[in-house]
PDB file of N, CA and C in Angstrom:
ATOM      1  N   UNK A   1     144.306  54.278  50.919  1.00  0.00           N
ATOM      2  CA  UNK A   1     143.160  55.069  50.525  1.00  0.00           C
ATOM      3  C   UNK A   1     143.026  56.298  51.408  1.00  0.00           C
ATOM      4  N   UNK A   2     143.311  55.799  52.939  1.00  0.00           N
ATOM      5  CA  UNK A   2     143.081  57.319  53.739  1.00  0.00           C
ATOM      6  C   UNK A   2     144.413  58.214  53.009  1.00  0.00           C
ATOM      7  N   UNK A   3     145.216  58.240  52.994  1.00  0.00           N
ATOM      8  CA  UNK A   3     146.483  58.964  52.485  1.00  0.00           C
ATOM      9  C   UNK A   3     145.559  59.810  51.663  1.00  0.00           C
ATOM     10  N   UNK A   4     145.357  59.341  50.407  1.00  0.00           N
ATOM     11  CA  UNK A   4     145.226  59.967  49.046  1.00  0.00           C
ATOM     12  C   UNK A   4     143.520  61.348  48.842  1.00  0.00           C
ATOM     13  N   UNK A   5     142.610  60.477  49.932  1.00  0.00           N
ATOM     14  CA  UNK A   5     141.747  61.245  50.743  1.00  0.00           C
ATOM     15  C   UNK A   5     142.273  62.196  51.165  1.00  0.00           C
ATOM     16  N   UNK A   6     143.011  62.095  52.135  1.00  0.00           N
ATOM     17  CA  UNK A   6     143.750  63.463  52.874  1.00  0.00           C
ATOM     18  C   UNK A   6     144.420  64.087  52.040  1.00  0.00           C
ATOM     19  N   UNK A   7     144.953  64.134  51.454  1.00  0.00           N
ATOM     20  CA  UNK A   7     145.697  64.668  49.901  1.00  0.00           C
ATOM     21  C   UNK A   7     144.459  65.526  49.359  1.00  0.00           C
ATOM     22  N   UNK A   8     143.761  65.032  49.185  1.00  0.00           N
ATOM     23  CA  UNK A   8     142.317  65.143  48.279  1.00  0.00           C
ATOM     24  C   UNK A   8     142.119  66.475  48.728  1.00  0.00           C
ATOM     25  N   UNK A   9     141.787  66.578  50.377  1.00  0.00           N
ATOM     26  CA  UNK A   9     141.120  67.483  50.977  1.00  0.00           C
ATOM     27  C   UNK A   9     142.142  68.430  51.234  1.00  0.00           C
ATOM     28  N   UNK A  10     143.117  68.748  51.416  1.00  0.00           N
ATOM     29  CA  UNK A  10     144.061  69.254  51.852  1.00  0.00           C
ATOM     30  C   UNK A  10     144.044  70.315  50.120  1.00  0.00           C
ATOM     31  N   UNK A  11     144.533  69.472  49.442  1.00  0.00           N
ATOM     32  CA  UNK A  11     144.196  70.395  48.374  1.00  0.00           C
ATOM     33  C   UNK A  11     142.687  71.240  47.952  1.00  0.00           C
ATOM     34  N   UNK A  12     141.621  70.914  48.086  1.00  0.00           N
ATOM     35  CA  UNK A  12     140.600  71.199  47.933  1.00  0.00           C
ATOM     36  C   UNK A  12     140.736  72.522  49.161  1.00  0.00           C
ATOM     37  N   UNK A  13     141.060  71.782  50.285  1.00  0.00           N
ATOM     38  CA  UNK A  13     140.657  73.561  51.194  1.00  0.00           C
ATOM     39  C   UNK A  13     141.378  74.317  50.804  1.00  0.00           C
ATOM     40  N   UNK A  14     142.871  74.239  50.273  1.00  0.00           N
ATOM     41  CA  UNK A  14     144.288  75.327  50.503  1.00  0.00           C
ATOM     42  C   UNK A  14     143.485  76.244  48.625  1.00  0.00           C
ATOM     43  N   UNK A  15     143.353  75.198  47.524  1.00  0.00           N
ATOM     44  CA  UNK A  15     142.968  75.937  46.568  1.00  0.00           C
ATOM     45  C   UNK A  15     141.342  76.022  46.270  1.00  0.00           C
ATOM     46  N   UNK A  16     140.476  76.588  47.031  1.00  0.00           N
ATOM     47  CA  UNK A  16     139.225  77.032  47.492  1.00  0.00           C
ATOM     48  C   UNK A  16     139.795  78.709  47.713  1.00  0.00           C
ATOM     49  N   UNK A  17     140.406  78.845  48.384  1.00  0.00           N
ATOM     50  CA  UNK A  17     140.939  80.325  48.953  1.00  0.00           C
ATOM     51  C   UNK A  17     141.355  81.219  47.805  1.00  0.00           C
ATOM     52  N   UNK A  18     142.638  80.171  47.383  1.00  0.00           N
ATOM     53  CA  UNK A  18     143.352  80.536  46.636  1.00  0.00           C
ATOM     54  C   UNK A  18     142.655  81.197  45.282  1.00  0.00           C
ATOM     55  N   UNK A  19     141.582  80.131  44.837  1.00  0.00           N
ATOM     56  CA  UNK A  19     141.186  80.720  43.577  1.00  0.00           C
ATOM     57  C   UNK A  19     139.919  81.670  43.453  1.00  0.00           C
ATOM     58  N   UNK A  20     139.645  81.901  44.701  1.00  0.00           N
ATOM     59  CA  UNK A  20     138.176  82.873  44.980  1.00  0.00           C
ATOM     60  C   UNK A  20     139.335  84.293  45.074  1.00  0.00           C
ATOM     61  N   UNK A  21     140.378  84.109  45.789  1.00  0.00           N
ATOM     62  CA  UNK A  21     141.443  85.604  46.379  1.00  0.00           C
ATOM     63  C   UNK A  21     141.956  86.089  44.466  1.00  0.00           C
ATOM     64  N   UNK A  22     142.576  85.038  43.547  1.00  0.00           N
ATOM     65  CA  UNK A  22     142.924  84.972  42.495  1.00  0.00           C
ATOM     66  C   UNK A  22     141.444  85.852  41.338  1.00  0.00           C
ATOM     67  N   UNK A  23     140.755  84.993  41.736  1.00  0.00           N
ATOM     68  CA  UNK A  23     139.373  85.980  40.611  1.00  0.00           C
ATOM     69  C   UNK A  23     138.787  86.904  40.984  1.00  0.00           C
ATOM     70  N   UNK A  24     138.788  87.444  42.710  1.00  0.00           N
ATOM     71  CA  UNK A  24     138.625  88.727  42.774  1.00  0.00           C
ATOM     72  C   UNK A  24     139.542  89.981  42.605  1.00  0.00           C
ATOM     73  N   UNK A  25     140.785  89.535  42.316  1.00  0.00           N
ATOM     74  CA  UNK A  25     141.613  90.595  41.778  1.00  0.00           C
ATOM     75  C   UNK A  25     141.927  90.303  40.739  1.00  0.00           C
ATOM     76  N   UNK A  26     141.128  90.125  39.658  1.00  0.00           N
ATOM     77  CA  UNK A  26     141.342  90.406  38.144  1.00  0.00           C
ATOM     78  C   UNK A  26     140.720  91.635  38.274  1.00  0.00           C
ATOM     79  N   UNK A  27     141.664  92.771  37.868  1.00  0.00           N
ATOM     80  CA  UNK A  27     141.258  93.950  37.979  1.00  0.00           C
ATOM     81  C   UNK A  27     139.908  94.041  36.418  1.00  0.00           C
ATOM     82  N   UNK A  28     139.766  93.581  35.133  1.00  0.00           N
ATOM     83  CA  UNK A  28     138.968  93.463  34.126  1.00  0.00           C
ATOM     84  C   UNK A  28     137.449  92.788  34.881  1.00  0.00           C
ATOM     85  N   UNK A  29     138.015  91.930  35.796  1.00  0.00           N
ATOM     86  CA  UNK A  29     136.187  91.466  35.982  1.00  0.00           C
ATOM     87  C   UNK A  29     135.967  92.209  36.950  1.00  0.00           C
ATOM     88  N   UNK A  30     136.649  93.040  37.796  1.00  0.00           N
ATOM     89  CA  UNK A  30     136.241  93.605  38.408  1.00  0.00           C
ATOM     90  C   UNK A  30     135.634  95.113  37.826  1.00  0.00           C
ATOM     91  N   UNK A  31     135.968  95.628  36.778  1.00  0.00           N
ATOM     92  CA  UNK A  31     135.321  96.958  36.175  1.00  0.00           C
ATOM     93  C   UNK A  31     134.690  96.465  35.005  1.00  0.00           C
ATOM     94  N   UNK A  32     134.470  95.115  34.786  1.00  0.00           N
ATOM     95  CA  UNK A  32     132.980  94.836  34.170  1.00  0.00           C
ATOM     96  C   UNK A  32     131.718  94.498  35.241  1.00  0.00           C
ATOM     97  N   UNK A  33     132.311  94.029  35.673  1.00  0.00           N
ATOM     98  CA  UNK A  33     131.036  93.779  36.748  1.00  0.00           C
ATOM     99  C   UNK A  33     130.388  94.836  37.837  1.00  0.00           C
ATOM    100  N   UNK A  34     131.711  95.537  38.376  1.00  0.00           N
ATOM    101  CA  UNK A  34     131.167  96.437  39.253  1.00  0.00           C
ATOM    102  C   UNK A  34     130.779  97.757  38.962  1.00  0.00           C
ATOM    103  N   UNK A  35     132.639  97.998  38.820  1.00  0.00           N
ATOM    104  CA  UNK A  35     132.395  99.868  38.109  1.00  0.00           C
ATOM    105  C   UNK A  35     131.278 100.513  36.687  1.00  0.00           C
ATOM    106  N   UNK A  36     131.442  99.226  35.856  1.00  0.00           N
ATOM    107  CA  UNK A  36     130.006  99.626  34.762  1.00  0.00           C
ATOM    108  C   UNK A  36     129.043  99.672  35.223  1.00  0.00           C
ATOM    109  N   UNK A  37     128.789  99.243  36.024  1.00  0.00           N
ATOM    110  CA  UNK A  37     127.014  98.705  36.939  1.00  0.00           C
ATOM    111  C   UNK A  37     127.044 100.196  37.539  1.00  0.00           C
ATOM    112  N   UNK A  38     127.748 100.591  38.477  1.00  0.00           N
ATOM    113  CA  UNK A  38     128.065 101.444  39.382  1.00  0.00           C
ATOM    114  C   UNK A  38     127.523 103.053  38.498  1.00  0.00           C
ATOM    115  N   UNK A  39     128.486 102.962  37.336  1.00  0.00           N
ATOM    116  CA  UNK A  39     128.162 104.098  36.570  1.00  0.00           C
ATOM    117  C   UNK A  39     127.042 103.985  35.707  1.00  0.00           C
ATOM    118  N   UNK A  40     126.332 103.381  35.272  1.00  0.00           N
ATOM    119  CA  UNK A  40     124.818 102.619  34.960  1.00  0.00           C
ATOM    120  C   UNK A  40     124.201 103.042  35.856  1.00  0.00           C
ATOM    121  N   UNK A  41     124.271 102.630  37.251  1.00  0.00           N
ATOM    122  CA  UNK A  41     123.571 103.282  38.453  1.00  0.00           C
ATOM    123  C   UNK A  41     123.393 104.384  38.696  1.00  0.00           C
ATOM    124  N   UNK A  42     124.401 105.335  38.571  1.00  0.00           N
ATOM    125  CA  UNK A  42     124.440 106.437  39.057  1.00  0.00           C
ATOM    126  C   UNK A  42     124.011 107.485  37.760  1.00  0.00           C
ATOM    127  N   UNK A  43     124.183 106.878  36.855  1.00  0.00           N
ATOM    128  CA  UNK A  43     123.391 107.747  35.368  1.00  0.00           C
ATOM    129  C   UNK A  43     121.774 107.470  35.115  1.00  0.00           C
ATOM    130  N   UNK A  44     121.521 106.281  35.996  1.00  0.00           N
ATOM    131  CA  UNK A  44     119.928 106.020  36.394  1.00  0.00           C
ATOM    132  C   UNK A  44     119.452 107.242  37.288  1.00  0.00           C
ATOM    133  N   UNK A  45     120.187 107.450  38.493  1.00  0.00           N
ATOM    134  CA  UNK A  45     119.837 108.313  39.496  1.00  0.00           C
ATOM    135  C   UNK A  45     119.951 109.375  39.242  1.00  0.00           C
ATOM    136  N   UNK A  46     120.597 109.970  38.347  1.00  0.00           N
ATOM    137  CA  UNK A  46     120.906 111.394  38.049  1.00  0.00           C
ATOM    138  C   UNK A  46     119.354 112.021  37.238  1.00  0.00           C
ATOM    139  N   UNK A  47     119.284 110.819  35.840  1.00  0.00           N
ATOM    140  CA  UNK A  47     118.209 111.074  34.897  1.00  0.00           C
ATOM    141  C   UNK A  47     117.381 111.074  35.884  1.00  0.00           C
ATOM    142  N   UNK A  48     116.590 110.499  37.050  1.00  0.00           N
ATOM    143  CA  UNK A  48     115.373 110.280  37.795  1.00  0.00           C
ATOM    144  C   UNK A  48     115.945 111.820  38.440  1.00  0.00           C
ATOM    145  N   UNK A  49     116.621 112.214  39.219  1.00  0.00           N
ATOM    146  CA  UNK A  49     116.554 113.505  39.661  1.00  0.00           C
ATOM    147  C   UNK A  49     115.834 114.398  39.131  1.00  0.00           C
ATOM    148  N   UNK A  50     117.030 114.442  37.709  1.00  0.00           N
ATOM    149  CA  UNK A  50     116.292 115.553  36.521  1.00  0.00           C
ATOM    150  C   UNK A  50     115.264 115.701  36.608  1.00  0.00           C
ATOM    151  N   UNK A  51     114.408 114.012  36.266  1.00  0.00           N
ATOM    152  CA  UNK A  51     113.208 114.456  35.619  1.00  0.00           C
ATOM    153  C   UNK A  51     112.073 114.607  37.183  1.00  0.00           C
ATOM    154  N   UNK A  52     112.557 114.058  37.987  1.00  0.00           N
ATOM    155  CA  UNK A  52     111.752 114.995  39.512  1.00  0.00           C
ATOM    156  C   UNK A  52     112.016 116.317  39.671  1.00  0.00           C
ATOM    157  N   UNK A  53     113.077 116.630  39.373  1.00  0.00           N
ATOM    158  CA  UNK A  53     113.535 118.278  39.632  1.00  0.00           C
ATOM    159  C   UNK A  53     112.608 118.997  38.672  1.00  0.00           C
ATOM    160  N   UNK A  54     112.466 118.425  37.578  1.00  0.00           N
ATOM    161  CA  UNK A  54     111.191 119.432  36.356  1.00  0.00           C
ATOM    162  C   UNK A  54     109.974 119.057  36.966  1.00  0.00           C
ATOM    163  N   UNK A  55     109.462 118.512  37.937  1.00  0.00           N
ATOM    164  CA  UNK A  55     108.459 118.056  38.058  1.00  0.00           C
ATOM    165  C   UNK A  55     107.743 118.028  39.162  1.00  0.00           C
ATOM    166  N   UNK A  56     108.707 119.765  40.010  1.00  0.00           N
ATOM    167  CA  UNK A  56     108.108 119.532  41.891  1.00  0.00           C
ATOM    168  C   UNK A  56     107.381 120.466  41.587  1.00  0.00           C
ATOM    169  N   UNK A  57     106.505 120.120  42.556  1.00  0.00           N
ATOM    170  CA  UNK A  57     104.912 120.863  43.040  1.00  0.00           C
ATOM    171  C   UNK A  57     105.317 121.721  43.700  1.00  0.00           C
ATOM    172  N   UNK A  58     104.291 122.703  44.522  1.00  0.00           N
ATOM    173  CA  UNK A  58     104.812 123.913  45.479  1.00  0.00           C
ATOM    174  C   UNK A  58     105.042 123.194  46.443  1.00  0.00           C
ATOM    175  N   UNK A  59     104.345 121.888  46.767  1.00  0.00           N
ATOM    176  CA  UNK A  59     104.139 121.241  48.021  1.00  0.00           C
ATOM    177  C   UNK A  59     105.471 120.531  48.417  1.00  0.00           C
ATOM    178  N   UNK A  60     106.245 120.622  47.378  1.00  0.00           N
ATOM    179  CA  UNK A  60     107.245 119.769  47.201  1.00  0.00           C
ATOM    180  C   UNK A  60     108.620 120.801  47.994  1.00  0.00           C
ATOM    181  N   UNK A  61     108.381 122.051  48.110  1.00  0.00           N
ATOM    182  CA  UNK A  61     109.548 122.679  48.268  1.00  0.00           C
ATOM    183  C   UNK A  61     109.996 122.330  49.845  1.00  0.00           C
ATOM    184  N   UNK A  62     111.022 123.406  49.828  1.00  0.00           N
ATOM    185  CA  UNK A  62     112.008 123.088  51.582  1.00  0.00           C
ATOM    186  C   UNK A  62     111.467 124.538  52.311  1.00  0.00           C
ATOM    187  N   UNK A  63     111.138 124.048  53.342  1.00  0.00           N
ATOM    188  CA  UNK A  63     110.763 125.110  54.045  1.00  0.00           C
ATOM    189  C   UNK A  63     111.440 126.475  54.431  1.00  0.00           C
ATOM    190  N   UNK A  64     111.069 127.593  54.498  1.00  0.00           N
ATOM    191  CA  UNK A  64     111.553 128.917  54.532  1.00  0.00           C
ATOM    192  C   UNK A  64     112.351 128.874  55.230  1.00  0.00           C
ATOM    193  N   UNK A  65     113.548 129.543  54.761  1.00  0.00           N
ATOM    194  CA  UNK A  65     114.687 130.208  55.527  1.00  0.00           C
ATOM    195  C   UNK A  65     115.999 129.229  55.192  1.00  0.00           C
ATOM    196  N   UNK A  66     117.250 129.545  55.578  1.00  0.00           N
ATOM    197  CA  UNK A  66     118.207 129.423  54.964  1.00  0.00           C
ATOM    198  C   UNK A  66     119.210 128.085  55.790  1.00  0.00           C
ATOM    199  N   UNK A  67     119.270 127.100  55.319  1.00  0.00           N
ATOM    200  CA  UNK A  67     119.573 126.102  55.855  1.00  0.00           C
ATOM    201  C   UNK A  67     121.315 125.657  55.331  1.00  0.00           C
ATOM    202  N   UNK A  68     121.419 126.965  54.731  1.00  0.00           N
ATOM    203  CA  UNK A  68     123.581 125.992  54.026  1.00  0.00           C
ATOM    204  C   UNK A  68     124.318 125.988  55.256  1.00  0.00           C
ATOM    205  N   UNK A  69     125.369 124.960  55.083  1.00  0.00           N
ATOM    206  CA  UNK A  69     125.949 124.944  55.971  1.00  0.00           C
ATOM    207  C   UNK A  69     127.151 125.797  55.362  1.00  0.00           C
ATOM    208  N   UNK A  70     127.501 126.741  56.169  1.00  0.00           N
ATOM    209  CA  UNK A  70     128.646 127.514  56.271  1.00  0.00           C
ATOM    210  C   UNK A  70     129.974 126.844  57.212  1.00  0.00           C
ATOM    211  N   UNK A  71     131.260 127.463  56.608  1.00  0.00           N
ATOM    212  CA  UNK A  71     132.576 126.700  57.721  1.00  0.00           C
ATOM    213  C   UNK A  71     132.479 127.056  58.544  1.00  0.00           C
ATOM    214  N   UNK A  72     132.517 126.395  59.836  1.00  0.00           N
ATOM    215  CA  UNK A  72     132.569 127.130  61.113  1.00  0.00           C
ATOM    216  C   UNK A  72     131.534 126.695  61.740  1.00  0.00           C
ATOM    217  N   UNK A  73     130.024 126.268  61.063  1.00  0.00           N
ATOM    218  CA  UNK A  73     128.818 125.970  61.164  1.00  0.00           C
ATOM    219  C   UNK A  73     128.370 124.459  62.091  1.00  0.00           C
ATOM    220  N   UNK A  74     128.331 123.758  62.611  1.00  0.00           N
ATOM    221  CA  UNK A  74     127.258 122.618  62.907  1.00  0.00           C
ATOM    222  C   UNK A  74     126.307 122.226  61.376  1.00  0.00           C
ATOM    223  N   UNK A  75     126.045 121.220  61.570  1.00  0.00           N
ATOM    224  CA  UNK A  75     125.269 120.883  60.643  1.00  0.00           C
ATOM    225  C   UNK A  75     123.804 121.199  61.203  1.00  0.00           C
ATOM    226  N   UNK A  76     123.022 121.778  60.080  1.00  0.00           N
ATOM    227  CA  UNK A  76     121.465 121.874  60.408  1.00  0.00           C
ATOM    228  C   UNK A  76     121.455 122.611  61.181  1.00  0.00           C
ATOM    229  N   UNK A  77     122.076 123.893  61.941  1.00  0.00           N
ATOM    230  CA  UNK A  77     122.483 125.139  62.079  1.00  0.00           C
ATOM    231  C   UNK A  77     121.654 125.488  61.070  1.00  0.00           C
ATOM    232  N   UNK A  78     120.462 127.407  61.523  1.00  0.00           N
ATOM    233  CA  UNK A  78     120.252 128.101  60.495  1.00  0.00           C
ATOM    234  C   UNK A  78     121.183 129.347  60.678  1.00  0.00           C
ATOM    235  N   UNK A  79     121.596 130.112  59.797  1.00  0.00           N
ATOM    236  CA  UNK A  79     121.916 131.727  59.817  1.00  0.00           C
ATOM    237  C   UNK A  79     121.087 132.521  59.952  1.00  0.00           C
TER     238      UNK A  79
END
């Protein structure tokens, strides 16, 4: 009985790995599950921009003066 136990477990840990490493590289569940979500997401965030961008107050703006970053520049550097 201990034999077939140890058998038991031995298989159970070695294909535990095996089949979690195996179903995360199905490249199909992986761009149903993630990459659709992902681009779902990011077509959520875009529309919410939009419709904040039609929709700022004066109070809402960036304060005077010129903040791009140019090459050569530091970040948050003004010109």
């Amino acid at each position: 009985m201990g034999v077939k136990l140890e058998i038991l477990r031995m298989f159970l840990y070695l294909s535990f790995p095996v089949a979690v490493f195996w179903v995360s590289n199905q490249a199909e569940l992986f761009q149903r599950h993630v990459i659709n979500r992902k681009r779902q997401a990011m077509a959520e965030l875009k529309q919410r921009l939009r419709d904040r961008k039609g929709t700022d107050t004066p109070g809402d703006t960036e304060p005077p003066g010129d903040t791009a970053v140019t090459p050569g520049t530091h970040l948050g550097t003004r010109q």
